[in-house]
N, C-alpha and C. Protein backbone atom coordinates (compact mmCIF):
# COMPACT_ATOMS: atom_id res chain seq x y z
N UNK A 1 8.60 108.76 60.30
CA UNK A 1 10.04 108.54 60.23
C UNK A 1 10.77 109.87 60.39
N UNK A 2 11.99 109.97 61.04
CA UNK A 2 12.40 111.06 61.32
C UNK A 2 13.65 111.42 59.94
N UNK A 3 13.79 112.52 59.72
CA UNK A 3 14.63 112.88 59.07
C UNK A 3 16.06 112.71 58.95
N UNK A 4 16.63 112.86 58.25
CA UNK A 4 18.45 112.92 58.27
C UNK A 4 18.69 113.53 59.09
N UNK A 5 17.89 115.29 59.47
CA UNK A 5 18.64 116.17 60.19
C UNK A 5 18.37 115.91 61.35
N UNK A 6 17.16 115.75 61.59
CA UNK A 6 16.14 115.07 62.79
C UNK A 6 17.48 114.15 63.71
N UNK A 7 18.10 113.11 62.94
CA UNK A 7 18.56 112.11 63.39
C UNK A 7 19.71 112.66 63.69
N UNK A 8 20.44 113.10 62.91
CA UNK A 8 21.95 113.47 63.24
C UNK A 8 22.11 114.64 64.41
N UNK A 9 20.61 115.20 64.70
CA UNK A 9 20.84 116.54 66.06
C UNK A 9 20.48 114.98 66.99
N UNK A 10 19.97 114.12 66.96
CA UNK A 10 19.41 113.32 68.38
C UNK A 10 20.95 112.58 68.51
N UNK A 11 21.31 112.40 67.37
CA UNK A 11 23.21 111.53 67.19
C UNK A 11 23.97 112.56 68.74
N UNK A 12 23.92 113.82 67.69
CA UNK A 12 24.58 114.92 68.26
C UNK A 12 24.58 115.09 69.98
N UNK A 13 23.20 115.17 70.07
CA UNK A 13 22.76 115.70 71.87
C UNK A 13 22.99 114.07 72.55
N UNK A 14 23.53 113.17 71.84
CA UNK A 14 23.81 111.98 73.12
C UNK A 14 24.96 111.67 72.92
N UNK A 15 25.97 112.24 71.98
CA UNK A 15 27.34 112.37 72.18
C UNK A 15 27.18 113.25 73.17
N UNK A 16 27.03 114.36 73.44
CA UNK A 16 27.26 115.24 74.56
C UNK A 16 27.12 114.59 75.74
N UNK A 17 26.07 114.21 75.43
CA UNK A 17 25.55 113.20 77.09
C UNK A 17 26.80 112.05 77.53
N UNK A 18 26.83 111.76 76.81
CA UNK A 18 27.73 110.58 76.54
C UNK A 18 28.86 110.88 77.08
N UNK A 19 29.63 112.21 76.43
CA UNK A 19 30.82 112.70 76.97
C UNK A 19 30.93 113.41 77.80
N UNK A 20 29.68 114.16 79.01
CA UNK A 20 29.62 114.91 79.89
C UNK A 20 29.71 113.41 81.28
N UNK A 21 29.24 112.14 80.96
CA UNK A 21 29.84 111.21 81.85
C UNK A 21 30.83 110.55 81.32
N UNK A 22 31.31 110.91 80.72
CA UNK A 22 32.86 110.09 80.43
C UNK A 22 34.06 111.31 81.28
N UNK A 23 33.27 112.68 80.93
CA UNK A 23 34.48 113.09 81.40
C UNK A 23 33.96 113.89 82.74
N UNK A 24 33.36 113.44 83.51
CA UNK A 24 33.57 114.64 85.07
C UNK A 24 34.94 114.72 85.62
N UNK A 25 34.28 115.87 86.04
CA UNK A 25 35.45 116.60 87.03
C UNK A 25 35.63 116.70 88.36
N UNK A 26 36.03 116.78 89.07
CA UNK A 26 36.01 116.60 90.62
C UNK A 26 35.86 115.04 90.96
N UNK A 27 35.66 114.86 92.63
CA UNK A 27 35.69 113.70 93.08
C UNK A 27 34.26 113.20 92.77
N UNK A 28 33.74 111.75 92.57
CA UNK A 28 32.97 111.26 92.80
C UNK A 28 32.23 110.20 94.11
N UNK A 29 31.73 110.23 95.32
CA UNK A 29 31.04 109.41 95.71
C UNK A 29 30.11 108.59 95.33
N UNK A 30 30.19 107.18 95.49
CA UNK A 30 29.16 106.55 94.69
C UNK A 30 29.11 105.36 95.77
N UNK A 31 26.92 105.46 96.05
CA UNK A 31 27.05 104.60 97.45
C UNK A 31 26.07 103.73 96.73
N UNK A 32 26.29 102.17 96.99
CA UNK A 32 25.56 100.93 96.42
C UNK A 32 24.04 101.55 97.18
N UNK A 33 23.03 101.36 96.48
CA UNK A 33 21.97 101.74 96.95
C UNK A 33 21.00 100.31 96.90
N UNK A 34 21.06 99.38 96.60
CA UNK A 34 20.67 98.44 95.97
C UNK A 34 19.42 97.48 96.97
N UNK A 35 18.44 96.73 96.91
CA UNK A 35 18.01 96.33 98.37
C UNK A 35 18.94 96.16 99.40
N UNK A 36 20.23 95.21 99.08
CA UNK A 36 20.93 95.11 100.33
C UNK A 36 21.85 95.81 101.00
N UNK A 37 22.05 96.65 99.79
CA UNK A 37 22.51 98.54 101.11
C UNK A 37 21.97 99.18 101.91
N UNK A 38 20.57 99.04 101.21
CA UNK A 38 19.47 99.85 101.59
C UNK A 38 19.42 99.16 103.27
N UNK A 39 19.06 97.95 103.26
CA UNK A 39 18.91 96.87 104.11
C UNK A 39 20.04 96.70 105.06
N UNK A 40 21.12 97.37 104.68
CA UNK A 40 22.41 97.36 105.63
C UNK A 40 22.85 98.52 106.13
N UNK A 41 21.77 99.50 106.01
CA UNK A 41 22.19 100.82 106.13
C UNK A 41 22.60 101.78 105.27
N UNK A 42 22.44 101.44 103.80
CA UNK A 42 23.26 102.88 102.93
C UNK A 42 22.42 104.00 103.01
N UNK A 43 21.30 104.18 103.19
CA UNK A 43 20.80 104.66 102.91
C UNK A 43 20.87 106.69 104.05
N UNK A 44 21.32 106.36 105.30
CA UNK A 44 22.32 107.21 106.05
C UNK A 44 23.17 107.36 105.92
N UNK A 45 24.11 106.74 105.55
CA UNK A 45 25.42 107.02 104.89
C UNK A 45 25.33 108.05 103.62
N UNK A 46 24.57 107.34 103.01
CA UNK A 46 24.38 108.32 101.85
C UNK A 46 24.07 110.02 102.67
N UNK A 47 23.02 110.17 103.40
CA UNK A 47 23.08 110.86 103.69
C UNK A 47 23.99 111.94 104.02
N UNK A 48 24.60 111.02 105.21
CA UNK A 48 26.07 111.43 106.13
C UNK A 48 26.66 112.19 105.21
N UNK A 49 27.29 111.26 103.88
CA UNK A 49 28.01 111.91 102.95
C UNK A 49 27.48 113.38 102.51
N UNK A 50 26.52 113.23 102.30
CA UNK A 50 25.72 114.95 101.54
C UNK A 50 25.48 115.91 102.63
N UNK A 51 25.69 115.56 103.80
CA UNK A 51 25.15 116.53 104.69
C UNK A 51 26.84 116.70 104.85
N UNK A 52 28.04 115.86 104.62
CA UNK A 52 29.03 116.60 105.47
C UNK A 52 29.83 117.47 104.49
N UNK A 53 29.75 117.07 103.24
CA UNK A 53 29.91 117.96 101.68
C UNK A 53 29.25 119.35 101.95
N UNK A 54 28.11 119.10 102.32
CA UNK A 54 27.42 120.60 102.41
C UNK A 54 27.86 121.48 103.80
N UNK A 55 28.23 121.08 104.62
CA UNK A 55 28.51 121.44 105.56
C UNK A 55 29.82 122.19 105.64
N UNK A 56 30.78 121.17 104.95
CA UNK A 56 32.26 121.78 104.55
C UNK A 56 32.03 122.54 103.19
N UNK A 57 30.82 122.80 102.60
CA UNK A 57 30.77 123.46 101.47
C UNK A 57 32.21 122.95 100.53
N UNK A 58 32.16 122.15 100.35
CA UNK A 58 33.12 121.14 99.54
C UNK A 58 32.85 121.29 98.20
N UNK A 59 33.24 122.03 96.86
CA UNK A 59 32.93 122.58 95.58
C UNK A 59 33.57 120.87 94.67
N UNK A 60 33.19 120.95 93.81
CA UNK A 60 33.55 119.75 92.62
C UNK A 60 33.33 118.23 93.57
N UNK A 61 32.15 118.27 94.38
CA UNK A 61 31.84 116.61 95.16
C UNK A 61 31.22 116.38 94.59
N UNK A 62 30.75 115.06 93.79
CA UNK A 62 29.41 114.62 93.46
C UNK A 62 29.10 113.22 94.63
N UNK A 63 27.93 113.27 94.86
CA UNK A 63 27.35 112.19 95.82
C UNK A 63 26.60 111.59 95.08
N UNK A 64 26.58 110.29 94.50
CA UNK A 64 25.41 109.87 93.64
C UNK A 64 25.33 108.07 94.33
N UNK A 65 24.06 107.98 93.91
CA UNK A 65 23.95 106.14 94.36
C UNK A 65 23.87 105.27 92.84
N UNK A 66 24.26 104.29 93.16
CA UNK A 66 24.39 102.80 91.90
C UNK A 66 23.59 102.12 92.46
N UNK A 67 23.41 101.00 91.75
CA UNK A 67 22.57 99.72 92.40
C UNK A 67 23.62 98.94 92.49
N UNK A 68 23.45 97.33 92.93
CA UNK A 68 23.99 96.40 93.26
C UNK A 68 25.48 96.50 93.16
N UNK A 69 26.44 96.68 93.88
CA UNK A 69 27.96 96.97 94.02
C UNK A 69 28.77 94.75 93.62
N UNK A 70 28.00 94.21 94.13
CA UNK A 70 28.20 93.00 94.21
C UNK A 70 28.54 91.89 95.13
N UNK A 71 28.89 93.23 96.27
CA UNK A 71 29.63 91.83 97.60
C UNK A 71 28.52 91.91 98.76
N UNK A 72 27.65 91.64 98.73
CA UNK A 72 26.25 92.23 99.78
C UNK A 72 26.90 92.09 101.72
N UNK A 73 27.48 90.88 101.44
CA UNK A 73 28.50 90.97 102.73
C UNK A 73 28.66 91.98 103.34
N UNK A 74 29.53 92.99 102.34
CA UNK A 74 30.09 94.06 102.76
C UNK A 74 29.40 95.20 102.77
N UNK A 75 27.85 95.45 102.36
CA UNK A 75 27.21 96.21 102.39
C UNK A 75 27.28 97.17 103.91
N UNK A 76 26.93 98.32 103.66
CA UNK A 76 26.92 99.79 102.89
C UNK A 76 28.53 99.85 102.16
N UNK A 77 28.29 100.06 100.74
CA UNK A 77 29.67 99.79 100.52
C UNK A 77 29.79 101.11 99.45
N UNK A 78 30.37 102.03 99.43
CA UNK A 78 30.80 103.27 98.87
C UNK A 78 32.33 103.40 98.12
N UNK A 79 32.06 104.10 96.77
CA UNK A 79 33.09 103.69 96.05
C UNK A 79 33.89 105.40 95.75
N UNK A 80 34.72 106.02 96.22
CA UNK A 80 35.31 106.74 95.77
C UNK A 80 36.55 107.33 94.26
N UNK A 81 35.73 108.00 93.40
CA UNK A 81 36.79 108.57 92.63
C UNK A 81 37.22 109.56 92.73
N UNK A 82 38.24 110.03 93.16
CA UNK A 82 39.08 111.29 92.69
C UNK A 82 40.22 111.32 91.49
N UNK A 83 39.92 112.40 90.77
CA UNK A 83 40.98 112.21 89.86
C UNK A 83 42.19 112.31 89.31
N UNK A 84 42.75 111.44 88.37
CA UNK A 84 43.89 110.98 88.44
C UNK A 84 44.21 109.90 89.97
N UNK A 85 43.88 109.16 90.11
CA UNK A 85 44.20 108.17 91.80
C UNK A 85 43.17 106.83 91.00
N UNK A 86 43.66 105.90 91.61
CA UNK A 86 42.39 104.64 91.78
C UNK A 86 41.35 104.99 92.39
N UNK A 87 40.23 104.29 92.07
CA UNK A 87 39.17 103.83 92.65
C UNK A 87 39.31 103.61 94.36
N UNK A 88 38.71 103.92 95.41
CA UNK A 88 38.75 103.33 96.32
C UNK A 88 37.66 102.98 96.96
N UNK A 89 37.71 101.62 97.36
CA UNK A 89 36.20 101.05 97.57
C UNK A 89 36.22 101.12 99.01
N UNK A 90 35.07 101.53 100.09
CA UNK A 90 35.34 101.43 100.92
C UNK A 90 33.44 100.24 101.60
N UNK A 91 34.28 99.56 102.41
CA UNK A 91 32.88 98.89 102.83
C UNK A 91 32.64 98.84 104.32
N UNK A 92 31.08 98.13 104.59
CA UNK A 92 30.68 98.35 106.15
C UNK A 92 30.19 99.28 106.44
N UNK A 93 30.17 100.96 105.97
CA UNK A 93 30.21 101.84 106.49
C UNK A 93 28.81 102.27 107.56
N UNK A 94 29.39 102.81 108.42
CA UNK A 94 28.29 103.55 109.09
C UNK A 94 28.63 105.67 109.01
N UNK A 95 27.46 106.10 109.05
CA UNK A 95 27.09 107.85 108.96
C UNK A 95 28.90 108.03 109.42
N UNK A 96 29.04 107.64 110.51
CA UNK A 96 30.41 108.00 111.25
C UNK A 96 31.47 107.96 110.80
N UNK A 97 31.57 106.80 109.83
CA UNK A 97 33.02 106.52 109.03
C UNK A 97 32.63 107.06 107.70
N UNK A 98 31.39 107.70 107.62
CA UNK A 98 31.36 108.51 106.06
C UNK A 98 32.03 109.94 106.93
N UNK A 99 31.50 110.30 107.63
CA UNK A 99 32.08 111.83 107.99
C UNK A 99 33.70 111.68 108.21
N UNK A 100 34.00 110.49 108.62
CA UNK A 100 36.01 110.59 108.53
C UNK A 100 36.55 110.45 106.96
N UNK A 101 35.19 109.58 106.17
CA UNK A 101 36.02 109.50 104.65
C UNK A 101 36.22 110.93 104.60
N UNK A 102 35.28 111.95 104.26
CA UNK A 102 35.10 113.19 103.96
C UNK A 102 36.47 114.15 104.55
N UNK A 103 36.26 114.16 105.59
CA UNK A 103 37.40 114.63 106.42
C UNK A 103 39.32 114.19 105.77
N UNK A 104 39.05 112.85 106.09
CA UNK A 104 40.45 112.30 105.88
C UNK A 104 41.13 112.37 104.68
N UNK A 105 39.64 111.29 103.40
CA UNK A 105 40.38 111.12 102.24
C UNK A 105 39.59 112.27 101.11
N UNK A 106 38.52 112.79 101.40
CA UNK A 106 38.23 113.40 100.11
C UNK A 106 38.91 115.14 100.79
N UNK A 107 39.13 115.40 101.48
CA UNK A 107 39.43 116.95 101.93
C UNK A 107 40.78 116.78 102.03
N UNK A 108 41.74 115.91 102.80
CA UNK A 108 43.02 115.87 103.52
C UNK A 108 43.63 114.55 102.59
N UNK A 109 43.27 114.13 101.66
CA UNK A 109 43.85 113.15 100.63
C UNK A 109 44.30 111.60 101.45
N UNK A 110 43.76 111.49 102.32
CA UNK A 110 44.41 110.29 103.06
C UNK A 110 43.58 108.97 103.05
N UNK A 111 43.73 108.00 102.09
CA UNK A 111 42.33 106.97 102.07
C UNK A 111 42.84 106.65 103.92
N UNK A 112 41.52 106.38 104.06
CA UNK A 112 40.88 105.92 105.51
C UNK A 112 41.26 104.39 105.63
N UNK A 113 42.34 103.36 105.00
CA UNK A 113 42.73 102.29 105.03
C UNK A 113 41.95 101.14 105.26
N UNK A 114 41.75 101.22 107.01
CA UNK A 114 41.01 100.25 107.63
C UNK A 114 39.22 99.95 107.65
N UNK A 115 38.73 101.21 106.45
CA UNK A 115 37.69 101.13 105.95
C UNK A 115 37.44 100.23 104.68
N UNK A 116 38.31 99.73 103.97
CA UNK A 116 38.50 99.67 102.60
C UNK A 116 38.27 98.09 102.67
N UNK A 117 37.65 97.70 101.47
CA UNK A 117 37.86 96.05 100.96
C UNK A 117 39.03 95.26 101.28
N UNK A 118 39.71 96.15 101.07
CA UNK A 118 41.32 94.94 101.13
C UNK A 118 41.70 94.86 102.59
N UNK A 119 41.06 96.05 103.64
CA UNK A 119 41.26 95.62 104.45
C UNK A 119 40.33 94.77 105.47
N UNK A 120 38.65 94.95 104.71
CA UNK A 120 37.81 93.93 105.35
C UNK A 120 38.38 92.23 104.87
N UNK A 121 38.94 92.25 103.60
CA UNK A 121 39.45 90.63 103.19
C UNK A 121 40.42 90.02 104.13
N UNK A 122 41.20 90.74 104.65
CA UNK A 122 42.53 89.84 105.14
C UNK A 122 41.84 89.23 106.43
């Protein structure tokens, strides 16, 4: 059995954890990685994204993958946070329309519109 103190440092080190993803900084990329991204292509995209971050040496990007996003339809489907702004979901993507997100909306602030959910729905 572990101790009082034992317990309250393991309490301690997953508040930290806890609050080092509650609070990032900079933009986030986040690409559904899930079988049917994978299966629809995320898996270059993902790429695309990290190779064009590194390329523009782009400081505070994170590129990370999730599993299952939920609309498999719309797979490769990539979810942008920057902060303070909404969420912007963008779907379909191919390597090509990750290098204009990068360009347009994470460098030049301009969501890429005709990439986005609301505009695959109408």
């Amino acid at each position: 059995m572990k101790s009082i103190q034992e317990l309250e440092q393991i309490k301690q080190r997953t508040l930290q954890e806890v609050n080092l993803r509650k609070d990032r900084k900079g933009t986030r990329v986040v690409v559904g990685m899930a079988t049917c991204g994978i299966a629809a292509g995320a898996r270059p995209v993902l790429l695309a994204f990290v190779e064009e971050v590194q390329k523009r040496n782009l400081q505070d990007i994170t590129v990370t993958q999730t599993g299952c996003v939920g609309v498999c339809r719309l797979e490769p489907i990539v979810e942008v946070y920057k902060p303070g702004e909404e969420k912007v979901t963008y779907v379909k993507l191919t390597p090509e329309k990750a290098k204009r997100i990068v360009a347009e909306h994470i460098v030049n602030g301009q969501v890429v519109t005709e990439y986005t959910i609301g505009a695959a729905e109408k």
